[in-house]
N, C-alpha and C. Protein backbone atom coordinates (compact mmCIF):
# COMPACT_ATOMS: atom_id res chain seq x y z
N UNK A 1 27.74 -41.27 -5.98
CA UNK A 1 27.32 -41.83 -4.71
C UNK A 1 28.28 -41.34 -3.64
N UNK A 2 28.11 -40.78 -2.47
CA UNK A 2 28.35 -40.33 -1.30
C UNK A 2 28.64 -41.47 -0.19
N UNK A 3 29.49 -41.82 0.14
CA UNK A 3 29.99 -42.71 0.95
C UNK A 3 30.43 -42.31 1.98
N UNK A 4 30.16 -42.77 3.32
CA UNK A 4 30.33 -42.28 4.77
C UNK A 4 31.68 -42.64 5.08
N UNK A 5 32.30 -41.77 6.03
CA UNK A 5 33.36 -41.48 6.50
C UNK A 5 33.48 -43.15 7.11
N UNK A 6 32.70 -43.87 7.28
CA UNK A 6 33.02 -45.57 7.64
C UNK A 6 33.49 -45.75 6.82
N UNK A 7 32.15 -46.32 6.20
CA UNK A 7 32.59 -46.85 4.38
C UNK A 7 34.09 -46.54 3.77
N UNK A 8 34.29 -45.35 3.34
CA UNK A 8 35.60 -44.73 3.01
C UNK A 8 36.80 -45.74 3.81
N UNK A 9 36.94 -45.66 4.91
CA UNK A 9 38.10 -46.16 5.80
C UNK A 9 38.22 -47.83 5.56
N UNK A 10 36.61 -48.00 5.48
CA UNK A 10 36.66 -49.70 5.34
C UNK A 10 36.85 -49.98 4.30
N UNK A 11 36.78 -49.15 2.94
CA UNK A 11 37.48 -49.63 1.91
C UNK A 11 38.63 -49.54 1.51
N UNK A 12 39.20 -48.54 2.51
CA UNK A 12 40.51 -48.28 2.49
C UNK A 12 41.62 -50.00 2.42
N UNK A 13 41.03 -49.86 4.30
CA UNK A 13 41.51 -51.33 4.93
C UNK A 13 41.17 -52.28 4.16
N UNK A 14 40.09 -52.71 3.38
CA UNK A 14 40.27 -53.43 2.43
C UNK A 14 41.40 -53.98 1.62
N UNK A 15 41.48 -52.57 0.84
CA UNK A 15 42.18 -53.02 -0.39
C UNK A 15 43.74 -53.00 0.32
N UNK A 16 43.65 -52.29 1.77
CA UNK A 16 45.54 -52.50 2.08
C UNK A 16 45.26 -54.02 2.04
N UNK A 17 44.64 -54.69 3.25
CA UNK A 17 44.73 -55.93 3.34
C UNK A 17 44.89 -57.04 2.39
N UNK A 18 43.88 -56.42 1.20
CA UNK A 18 44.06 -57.56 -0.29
C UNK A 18 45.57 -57.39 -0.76
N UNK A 19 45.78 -55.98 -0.76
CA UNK A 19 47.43 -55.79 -1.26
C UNK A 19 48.24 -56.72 -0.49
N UNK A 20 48.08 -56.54 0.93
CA UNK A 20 48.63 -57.43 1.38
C UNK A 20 49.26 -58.98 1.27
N UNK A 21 47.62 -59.51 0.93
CA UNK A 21 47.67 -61.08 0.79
C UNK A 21 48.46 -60.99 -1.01
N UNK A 22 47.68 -60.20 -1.66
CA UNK A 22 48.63 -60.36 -3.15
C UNK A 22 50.44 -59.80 -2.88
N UNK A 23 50.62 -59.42 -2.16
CA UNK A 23 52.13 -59.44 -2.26
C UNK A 23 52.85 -60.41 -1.39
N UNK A 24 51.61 -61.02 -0.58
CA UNK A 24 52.56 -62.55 0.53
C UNK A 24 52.48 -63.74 -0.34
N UNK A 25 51.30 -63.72 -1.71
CA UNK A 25 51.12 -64.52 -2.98
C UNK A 25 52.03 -64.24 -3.84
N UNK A 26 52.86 -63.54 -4.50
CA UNK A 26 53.91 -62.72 -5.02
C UNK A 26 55.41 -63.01 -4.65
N UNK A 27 55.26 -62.66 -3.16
CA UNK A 27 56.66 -63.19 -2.93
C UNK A 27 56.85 -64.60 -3.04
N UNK A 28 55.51 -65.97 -2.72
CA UNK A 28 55.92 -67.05 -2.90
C UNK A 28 56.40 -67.59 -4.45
N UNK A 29 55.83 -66.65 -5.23
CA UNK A 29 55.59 -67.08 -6.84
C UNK A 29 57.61 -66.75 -6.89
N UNK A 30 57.70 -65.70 -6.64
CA UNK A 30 59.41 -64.53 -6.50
C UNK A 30 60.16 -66.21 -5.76
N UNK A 31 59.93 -66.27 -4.98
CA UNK A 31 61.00 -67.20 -4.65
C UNK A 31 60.87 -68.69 -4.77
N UNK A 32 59.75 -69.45 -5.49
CA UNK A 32 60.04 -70.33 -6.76
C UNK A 32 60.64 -70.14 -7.65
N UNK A 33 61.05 -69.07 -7.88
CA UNK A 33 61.38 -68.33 -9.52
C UNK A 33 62.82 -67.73 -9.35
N UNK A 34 63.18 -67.38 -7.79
CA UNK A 34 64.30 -66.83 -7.65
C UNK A 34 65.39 -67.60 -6.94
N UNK A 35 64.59 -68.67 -6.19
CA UNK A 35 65.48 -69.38 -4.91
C UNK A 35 66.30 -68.44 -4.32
N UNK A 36 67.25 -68.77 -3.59
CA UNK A 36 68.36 -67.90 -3.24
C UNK A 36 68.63 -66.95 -3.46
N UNK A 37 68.43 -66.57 -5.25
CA UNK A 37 69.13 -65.81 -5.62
C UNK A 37 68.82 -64.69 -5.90
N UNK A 38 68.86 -63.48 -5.07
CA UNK A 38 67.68 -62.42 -5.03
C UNK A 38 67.94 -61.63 -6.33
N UNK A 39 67.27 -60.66 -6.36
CA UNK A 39 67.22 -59.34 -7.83
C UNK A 39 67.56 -59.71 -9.00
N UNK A 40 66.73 -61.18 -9.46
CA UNK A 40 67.08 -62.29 -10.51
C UNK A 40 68.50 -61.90 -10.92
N UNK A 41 69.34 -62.57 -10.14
CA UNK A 41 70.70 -62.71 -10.35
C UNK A 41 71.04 -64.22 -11.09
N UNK A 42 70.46 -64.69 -11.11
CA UNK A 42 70.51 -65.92 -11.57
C UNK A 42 69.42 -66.47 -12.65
N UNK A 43 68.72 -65.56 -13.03
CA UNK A 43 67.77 -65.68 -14.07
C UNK A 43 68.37 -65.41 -15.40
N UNK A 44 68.22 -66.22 -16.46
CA UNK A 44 68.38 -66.00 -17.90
C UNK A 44 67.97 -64.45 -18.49
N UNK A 45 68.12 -63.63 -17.92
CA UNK A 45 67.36 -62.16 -18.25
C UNK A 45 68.90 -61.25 -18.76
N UNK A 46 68.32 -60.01 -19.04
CA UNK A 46 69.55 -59.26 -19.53
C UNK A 46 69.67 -58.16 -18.23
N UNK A 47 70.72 -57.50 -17.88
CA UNK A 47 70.78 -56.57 -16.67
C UNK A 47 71.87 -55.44 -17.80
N UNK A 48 71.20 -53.74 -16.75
CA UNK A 48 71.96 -53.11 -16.61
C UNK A 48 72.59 -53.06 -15.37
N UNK A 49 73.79 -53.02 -14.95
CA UNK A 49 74.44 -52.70 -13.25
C UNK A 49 74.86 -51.44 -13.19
N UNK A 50 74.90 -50.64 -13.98
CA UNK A 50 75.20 -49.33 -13.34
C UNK A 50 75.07 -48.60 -14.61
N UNK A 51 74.41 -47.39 -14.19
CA UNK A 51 74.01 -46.29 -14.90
C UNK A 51 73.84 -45.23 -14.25
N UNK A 52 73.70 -43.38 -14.18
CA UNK A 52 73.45 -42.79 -13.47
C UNK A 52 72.08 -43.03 -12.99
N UNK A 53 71.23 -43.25 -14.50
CA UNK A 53 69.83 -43.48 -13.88
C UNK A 53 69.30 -44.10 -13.05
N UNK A 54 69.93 -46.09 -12.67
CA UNK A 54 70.13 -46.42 -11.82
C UNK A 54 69.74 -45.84 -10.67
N UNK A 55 71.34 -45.33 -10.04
CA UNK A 55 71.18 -44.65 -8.86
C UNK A 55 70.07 -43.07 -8.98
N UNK A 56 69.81 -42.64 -9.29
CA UNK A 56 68.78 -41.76 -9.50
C UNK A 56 66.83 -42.38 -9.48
N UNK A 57 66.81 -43.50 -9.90
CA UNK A 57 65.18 -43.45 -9.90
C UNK A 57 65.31 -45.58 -9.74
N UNK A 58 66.21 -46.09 -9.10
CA UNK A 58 66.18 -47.25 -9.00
C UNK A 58 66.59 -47.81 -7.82
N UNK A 59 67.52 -46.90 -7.05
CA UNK A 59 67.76 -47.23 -5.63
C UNK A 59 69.29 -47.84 -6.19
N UNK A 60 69.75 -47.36 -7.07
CA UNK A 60 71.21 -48.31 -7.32
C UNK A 60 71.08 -49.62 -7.36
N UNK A 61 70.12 -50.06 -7.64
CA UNK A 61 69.59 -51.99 -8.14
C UNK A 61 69.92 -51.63 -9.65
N UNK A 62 70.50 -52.79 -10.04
CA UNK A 62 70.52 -53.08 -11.34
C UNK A 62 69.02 -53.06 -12.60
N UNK A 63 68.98 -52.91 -13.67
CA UNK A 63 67.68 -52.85 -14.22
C UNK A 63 68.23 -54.31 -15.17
N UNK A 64 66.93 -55.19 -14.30
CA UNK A 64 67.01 -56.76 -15.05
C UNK A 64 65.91 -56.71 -16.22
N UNK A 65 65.67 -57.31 -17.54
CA UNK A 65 65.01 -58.24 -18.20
C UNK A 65 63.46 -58.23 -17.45
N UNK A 66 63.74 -59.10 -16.11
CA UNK A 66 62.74 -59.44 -15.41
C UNK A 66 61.97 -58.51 -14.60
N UNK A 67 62.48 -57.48 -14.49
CA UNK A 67 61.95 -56.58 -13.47
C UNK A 67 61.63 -55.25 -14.32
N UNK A 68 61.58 -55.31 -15.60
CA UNK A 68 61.70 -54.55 -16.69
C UNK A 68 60.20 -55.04 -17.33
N UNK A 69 59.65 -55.96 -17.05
CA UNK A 69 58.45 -56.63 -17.52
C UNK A 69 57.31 -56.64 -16.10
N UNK A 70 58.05 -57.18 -15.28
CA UNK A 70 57.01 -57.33 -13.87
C UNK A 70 56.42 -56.04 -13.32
N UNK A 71 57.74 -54.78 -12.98
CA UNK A 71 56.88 -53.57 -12.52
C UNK A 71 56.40 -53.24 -13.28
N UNK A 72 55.58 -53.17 -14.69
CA UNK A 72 54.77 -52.47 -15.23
C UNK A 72 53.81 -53.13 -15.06
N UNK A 73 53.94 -54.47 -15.50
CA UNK A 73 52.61 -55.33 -14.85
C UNK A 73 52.04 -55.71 -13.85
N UNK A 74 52.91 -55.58 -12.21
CA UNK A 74 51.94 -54.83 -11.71
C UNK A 74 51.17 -53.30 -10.94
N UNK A 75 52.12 -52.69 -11.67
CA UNK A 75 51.03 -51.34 -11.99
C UNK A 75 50.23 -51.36 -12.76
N UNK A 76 50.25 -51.94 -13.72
CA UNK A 76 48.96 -51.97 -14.67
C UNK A 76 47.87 -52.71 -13.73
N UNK A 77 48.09 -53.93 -12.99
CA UNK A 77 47.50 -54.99 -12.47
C UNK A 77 46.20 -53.98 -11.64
N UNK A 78 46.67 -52.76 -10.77
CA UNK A 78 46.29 -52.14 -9.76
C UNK A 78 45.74 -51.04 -10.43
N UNK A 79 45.39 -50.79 -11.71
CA UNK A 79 44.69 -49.89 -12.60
C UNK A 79 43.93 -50.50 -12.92
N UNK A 80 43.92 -51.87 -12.78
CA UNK A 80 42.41 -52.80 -13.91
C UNK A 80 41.53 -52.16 -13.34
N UNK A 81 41.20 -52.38 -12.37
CA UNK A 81 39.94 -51.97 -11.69
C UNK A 81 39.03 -50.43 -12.48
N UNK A 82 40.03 -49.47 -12.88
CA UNK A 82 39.36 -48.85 -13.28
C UNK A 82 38.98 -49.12 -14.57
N UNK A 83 40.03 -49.67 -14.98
CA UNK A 83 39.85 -50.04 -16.71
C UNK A 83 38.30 -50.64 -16.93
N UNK A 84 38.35 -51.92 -15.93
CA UNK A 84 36.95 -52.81 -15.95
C UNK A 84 36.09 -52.10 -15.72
N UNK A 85 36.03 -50.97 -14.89
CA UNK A 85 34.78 -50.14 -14.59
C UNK A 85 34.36 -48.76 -15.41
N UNK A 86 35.77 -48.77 -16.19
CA UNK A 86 35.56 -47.72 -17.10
C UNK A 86 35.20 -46.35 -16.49
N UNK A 87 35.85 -46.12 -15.05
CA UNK A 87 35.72 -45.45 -14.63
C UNK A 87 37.26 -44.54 -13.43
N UNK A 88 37.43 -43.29 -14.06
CA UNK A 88 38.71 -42.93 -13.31
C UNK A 88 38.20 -41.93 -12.85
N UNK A 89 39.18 -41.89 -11.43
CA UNK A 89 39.21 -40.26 -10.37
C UNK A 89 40.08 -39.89 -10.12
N UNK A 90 40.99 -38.85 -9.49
CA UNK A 90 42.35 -38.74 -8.76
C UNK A 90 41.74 -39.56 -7.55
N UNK A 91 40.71 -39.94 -6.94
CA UNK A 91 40.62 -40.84 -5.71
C UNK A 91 41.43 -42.29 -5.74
N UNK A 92 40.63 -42.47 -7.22
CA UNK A 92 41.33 -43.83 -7.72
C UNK A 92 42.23 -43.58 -8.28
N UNK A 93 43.48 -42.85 -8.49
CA UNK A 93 44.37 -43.19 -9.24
C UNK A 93 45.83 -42.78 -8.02
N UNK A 94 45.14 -42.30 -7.13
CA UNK A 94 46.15 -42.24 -5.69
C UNK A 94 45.86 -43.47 -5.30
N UNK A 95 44.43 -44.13 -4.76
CA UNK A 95 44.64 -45.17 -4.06
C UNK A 95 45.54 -46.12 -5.33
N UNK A 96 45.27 -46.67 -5.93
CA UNK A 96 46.14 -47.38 -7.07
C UNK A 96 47.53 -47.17 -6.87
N UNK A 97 48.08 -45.86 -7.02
CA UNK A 97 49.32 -45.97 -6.79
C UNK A 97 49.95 -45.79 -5.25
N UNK A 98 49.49 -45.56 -3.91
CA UNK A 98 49.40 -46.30 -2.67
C UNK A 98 49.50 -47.85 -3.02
N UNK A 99 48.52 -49.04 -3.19
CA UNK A 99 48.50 -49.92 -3.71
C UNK A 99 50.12 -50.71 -4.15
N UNK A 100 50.68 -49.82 -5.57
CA UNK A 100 51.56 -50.48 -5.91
C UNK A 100 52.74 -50.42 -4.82
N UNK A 101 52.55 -49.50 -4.07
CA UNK A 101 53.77 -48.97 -3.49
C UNK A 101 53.65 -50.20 -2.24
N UNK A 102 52.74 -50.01 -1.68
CA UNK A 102 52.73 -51.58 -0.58
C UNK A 102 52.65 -52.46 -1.22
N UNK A 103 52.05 -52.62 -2.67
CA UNK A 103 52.79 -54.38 -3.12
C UNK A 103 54.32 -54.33 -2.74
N UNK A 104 54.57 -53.53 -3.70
CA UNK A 104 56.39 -53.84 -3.78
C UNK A 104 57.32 -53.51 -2.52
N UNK A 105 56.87 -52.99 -1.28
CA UNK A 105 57.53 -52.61 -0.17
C UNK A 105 57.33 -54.60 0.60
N UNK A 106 56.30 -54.73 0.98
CA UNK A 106 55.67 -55.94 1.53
C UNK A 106 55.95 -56.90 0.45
N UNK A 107 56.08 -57.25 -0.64
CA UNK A 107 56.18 -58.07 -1.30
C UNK A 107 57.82 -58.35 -1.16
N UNK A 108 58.59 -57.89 -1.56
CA UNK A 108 60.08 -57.44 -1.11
C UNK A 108 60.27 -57.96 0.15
N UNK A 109 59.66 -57.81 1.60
CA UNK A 109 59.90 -57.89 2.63
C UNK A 109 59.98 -59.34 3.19
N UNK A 110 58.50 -59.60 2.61
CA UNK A 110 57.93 -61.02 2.56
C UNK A 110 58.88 -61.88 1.58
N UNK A 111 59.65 -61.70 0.82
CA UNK A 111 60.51 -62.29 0.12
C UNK A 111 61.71 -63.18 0.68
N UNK A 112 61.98 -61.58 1.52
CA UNK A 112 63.06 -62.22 2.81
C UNK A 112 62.68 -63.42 3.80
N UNK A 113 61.62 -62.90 4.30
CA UNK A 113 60.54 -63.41 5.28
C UNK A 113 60.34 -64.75 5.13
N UNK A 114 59.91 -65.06 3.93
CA UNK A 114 59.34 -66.53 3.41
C UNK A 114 60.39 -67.31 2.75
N UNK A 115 61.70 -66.87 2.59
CA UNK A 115 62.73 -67.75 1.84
C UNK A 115 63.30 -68.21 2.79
N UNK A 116 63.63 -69.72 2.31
CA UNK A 116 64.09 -70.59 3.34
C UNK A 116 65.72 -69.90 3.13
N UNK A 117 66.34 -69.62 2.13
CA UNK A 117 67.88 -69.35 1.68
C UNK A 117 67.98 -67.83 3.02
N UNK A 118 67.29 -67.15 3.33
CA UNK A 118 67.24 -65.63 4.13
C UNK A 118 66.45 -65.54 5.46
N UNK A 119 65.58 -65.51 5.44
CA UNK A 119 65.11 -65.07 6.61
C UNK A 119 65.24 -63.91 7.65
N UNK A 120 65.00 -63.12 8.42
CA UNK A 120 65.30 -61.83 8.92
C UNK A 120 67.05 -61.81 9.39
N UNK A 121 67.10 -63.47 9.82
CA UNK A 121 68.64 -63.13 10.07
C UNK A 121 69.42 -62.69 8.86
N UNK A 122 69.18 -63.42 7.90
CA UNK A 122 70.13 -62.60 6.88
C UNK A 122 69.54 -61.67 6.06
N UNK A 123 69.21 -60.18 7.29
CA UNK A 123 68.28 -59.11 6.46
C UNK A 123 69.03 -58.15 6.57
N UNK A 124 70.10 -57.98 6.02
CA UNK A 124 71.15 -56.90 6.54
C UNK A 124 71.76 -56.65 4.74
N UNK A 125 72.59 -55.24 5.14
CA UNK A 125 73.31 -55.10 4.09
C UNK A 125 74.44 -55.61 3.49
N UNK A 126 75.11 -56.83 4.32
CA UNK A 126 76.25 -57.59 4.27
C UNK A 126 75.48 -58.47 2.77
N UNK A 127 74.36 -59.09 3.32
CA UNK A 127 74.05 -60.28 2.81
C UNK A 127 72.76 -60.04 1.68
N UNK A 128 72.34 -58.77 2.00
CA UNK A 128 71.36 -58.30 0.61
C UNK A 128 72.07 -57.30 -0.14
N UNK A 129 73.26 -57.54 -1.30
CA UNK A 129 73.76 -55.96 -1.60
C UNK A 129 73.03 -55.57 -2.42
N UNK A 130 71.51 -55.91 -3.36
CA UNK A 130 71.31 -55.37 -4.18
C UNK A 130 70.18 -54.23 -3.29
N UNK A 131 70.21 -53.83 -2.72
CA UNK A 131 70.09 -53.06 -1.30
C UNK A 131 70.94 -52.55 -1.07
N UNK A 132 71.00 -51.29 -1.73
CA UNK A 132 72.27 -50.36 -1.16
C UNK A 132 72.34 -49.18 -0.64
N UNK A 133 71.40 -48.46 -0.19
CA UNK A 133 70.74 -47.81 0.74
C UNK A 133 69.99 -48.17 1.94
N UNK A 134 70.14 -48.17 3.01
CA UNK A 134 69.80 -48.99 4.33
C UNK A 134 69.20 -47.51 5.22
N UNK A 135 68.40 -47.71 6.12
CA UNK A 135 68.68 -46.67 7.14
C UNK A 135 68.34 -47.32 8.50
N UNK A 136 69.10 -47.90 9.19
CA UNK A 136 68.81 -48.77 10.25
C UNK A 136 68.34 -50.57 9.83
N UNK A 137 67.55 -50.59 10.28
CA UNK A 137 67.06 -52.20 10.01
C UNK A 137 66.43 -52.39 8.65
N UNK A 138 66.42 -51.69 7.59
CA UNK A 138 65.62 -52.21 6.53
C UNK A 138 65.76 -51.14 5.74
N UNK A 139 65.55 -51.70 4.12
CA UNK A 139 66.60 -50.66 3.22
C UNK A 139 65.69 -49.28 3.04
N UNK A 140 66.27 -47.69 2.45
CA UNK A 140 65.49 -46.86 2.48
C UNK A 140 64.07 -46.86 1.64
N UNK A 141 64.47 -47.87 0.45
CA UNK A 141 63.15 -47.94 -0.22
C UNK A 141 61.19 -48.49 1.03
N UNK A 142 62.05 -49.07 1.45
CA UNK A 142 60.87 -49.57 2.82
C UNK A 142 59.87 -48.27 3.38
N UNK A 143 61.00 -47.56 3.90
CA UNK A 143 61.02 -46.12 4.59
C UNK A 143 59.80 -45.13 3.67
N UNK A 144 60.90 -44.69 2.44
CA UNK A 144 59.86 -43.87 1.83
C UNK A 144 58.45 -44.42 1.50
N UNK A 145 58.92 -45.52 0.57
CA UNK A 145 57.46 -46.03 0.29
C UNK A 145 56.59 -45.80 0.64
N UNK A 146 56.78 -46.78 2.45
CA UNK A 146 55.92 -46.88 3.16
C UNK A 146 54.95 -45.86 3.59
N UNK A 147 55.99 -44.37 3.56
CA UNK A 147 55.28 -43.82 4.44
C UNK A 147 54.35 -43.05 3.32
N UNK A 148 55.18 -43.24 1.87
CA UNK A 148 54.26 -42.15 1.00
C UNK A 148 53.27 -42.96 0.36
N UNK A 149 53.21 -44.47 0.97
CA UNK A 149 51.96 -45.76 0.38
C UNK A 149 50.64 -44.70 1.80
N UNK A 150 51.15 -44.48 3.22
CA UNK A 150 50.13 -44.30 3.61
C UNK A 150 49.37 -43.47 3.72
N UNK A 151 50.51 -42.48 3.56
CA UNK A 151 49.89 -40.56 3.12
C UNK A 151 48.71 -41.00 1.55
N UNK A 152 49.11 -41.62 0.86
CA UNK A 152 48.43 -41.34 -0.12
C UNK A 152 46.80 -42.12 0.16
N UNK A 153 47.10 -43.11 0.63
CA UNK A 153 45.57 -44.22 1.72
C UNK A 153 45.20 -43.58 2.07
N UNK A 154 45.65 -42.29 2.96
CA UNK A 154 44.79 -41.30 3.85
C UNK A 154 43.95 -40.37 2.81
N UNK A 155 45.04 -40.14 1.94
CA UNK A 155 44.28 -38.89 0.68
C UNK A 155 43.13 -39.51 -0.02
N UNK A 156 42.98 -40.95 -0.07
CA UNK A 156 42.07 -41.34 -0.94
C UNK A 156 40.56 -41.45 -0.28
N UNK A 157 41.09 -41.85 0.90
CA UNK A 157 40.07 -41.73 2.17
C UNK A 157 38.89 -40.47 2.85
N UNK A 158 39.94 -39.20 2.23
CA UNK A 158 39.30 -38.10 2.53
C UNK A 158 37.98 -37.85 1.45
N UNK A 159 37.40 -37.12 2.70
CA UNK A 159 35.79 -37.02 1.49
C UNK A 159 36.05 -35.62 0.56
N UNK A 160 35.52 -35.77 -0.20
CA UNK A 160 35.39 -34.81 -1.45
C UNK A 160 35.39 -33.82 -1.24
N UNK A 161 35.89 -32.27 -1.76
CA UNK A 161 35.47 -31.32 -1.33
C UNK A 161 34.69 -30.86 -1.96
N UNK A 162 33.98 -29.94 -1.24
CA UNK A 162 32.26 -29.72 -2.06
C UNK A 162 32.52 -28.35 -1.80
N UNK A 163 32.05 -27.38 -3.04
CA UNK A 163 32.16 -26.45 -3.85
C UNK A 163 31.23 -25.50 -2.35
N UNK A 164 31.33 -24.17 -1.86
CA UNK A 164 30.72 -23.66 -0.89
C UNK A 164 30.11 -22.82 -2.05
N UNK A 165 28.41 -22.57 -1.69
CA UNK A 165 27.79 -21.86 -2.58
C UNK A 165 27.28 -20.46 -1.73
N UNK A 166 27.10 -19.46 -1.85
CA UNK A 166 26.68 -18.19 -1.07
C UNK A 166 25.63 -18.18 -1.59
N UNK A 167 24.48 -18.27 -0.71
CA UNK A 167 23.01 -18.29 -0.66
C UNK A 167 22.57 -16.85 -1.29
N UNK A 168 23.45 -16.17 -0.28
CA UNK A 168 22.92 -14.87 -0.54
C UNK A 168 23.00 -14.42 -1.70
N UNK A 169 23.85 -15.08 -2.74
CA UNK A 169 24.05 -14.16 -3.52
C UNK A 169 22.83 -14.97 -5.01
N UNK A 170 22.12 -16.43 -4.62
CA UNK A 170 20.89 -16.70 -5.10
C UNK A 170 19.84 -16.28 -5.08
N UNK A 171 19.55 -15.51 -4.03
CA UNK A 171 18.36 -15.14 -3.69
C UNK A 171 18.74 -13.19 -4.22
N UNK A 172 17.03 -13.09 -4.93
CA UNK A 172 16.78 -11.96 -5.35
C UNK A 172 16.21 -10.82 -4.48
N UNK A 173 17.06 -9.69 -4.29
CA UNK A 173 16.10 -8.96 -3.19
C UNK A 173 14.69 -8.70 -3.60
């Protein structure tokens, strides 16, 4: 099925917006579960704090127990869709991973946002260290994400490319 350059965009905005509300649902669940105490520092879980890998593919955050179980689940969460439909594309498997990338940028943000213990005043690197890359007002993970959550929204958005056929070379003299 062929879907118009509307359609496309409005399903785009869709699913940002649902991402949306599921990561402002997310962060409330995160800070019942975390209070105060951000990057389950205070959770019964097991942590690594430093490894090269760490700083290489983690942002220099510790690898918790808890966060060792949650990001896979929800990346998996943002794949059901195809699972249930039994149906995959690179359309769908960019928007999906766009998707996870604004859960966890906005979910994160909203964390700050919605905790009574933080709030934007205490959104700095003094008072968040498991944030240890910053670039101005908000840590670099924000930055990239963000921008490679929207490049990839745009890619999913684009219409198909369709194969150019030379007429001429169908037709028999």
């Amino acid at each position: 099925m062929i879907h118009s350059p509307g359609r496309r965009v409005a399903s785009v905005a869709a699913t940002f917006l649902f991402t949306l509300l599921l990561a402002f649902l997310f962060a409330h669940v995160e800070i019942e579960i975390e209070g105060p105490h951000g990057w389950a520092s205070s959770l019964p879980t097991w942590r690594v704090e430093n490894h090269w890998l760490l700083d290489l593919l983690w942002g220099g955050r510790a690898m918790t127990g808890y966060h060792a179980w949650v990001f896979p689940f929800i990346a998996l969460f943002f794949h059901f869709p195809m699972v249930f439909r039994g149906f995959w594309s690179w359309r769908a498997q960019v928007r999906a991973i766009a998707c996870v990338m604004l859960f966890w940028v906005a979910e994160d943000a909203l964390w700050f946002v919605l905790n009574p213990a933080f709030g934007l005043a205490r959104f700095d690197p003094v008072d968040v260290p498991w944030h240890r890359h910053w670039w101005g007002p908000a840590p670099t993970d924000y930055w990239v994400f963000g921008f490679l959550c929207l490049l990839l929204f745009a890619l999913s958005a684009m219409p198909k490319a369709r194969p150019s056929h030379d007429r001429s070379l169908a037709r028999k003299p």
